[in-house]
C-alpha atoms as a PDB file:
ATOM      1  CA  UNK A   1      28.695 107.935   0.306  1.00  0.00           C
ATOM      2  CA  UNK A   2      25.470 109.206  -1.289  1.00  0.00           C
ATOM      3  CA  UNK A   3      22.624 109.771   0.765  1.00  0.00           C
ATOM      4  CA  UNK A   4      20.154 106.621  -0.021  1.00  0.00           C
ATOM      5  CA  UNK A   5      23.042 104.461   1.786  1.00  0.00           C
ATOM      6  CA  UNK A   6      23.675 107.319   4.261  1.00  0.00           C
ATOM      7  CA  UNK A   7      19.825 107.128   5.001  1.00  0.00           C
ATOM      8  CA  UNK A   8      19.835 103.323   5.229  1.00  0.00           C
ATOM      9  CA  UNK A   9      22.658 103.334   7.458  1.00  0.00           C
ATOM     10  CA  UNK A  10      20.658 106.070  10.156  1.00  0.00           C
ATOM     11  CA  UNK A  11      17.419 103.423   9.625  1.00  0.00           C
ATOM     12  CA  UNK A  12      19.315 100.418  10.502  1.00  0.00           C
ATOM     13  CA  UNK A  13      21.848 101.873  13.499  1.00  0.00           C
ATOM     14  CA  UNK A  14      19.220 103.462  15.569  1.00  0.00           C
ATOM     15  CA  UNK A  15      16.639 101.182  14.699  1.00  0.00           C
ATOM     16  CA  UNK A  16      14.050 103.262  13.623  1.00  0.00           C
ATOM     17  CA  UNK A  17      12.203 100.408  11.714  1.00  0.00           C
ATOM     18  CA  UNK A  18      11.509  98.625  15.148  1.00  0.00           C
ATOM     19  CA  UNK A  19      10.631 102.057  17.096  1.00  0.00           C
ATOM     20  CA  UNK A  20       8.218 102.541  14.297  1.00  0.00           C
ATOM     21  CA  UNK A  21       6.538  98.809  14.777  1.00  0.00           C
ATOM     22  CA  UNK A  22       6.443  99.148  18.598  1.00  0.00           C
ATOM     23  CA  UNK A  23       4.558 102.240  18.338  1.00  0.00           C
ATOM     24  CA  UNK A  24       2.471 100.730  15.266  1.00  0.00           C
ATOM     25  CA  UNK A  25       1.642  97.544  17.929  1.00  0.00           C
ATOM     26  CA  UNK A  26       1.458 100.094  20.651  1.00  0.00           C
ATOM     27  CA  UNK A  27      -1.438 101.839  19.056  1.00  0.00           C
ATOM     28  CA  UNK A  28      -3.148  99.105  18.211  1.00  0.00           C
ATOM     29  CA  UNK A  29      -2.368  97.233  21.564  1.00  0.00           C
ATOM     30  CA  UNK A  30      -3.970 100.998  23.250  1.00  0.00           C
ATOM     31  CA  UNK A  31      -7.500 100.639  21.355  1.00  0.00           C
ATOM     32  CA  UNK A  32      -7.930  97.054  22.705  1.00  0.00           C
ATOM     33  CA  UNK A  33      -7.508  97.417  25.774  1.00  0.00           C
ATOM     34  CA  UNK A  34      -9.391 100.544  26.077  1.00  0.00           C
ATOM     35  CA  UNK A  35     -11.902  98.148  23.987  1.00  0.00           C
ATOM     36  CA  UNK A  36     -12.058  95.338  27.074  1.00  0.00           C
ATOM     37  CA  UNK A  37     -12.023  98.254  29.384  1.00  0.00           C
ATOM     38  CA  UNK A  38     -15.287 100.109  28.039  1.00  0.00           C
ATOM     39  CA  UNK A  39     -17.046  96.911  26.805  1.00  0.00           C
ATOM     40  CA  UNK A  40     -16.297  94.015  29.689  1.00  0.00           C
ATOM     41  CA  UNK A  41     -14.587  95.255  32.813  1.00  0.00           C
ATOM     42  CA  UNK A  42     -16.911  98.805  33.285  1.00  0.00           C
ATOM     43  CA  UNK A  43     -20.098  97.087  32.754  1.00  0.00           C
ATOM     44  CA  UNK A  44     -19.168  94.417  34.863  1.00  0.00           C
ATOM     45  CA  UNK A  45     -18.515  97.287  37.576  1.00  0.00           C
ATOM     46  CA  UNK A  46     -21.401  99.208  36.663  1.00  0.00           C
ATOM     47  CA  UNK A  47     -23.350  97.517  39.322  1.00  0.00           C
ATOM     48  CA  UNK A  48     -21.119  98.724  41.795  1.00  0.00           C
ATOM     49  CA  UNK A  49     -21.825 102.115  40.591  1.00  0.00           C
ATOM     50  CA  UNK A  50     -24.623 103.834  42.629  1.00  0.00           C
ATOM     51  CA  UNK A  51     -27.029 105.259  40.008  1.00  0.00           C
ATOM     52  CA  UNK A  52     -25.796 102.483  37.212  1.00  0.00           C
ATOM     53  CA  UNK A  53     -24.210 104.125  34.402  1.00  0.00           C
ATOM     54  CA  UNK A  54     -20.563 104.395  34.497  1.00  0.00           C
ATOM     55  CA  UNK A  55     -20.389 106.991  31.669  1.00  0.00           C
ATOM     56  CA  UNK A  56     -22.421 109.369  33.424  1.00  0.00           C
ATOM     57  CA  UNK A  57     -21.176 108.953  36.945  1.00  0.00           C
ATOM     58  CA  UNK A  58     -20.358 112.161  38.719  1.00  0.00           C
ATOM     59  CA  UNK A  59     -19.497 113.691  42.810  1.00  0.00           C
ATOM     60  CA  UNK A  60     -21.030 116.921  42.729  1.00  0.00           C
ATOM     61  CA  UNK A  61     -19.239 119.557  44.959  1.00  0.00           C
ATOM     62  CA  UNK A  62     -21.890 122.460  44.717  1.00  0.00           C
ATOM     63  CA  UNK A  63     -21.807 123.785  41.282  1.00  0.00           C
ATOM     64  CA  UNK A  64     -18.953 121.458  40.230  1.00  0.00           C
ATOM     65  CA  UNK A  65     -19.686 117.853  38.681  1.00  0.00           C
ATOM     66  CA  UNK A  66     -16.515 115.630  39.054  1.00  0.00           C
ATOM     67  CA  UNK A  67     -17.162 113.055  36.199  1.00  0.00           C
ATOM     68  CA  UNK A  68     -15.277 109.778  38.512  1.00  0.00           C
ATOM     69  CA  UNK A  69     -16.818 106.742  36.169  1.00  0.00           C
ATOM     70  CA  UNK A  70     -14.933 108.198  32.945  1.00  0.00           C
ATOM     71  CA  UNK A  71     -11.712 108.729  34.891  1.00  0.00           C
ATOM     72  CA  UNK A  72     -11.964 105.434  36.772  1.00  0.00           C
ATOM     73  CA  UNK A  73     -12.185 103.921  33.080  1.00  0.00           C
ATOM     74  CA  UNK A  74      -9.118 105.659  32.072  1.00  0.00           C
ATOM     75  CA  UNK A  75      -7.557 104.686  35.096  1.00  0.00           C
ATOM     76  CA  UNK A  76      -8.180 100.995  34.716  1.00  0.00           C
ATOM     77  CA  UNK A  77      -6.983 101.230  31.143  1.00  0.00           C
ATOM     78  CA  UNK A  78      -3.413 102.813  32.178  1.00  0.00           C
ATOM     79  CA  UNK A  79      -2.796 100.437  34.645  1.00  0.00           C
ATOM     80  CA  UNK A  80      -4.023  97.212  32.242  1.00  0.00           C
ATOM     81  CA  UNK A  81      -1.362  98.727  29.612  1.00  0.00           C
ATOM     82  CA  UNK A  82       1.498  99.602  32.528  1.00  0.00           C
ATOM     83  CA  UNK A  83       1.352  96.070  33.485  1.00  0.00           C
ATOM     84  CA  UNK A  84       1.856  94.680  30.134  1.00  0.00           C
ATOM     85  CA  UNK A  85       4.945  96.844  29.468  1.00  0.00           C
ATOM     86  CA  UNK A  86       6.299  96.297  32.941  1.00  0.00           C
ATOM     87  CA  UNK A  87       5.769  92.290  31.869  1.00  0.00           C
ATOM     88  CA  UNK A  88       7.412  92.909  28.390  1.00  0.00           C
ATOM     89  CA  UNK A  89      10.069  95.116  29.990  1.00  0.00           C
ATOM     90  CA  UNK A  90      10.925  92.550  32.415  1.00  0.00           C
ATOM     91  CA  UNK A  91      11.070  90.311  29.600  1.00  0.00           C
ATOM     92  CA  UNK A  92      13.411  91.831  27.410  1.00  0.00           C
ATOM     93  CA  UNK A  93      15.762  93.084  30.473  1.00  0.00           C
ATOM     94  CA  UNK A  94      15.955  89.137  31.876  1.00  0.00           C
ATOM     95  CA  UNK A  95      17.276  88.124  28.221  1.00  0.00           C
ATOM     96  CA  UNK A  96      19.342  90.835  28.229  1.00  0.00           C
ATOM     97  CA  UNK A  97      20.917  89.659  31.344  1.00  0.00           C
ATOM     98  CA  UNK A  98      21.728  86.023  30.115  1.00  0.00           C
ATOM     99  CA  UNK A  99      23.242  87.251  26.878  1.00  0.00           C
ATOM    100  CA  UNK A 100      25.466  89.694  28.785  1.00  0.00           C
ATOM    101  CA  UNK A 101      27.189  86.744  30.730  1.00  0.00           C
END
């Protein structure tokens, strides 16, 4: 067995072409919603923000600036993506289900 086929055969039994297009989508599936994040939902919540610019909101404790508005962005942006792989998990794990029986 030379190692071309040996090589296609590791490619095509652990799927490593579909691992590398989930990450590929994954990526690009990251910058947009960090995209709607920064561009639609912050500014919409800006004007909840006391002092108006999300970016630049901060608690100060003394000497020590917590920056809240970039974290809050970062938080909104895990939990956008979390619920689109819980969705896509629950998904795939349903038709997994039905083609078990």
């Amino acid at each position: 067995m030379g190692f071309a086929h040996e090589f296609k055969d590791f490619l095509t039994e652990y799927k490593v072409i579909g691992l590398a297009i989930a990450f590929i989508m994954g990526a690009a599936i990251t910058d947009l919603v960090k995209s709607l994040v920064n561009n639609v939902i912050m500014p919409v919540l800006t004007f909840f923000i006391p002092g108006g610019g999300w970016q630049t909101a901060t608690f100060s404790l003394g000497p020590i600036a917590i920056g809240w508005g970039p974290f809050l962005s970062a938080l909104i942006n895990f939990l956008i993506i979390a619920l689109v792989v819980f969705m896509i998990a629950k998904m795939v794990l349903k038709e997994e289900k039905v083609t078990k029986k």
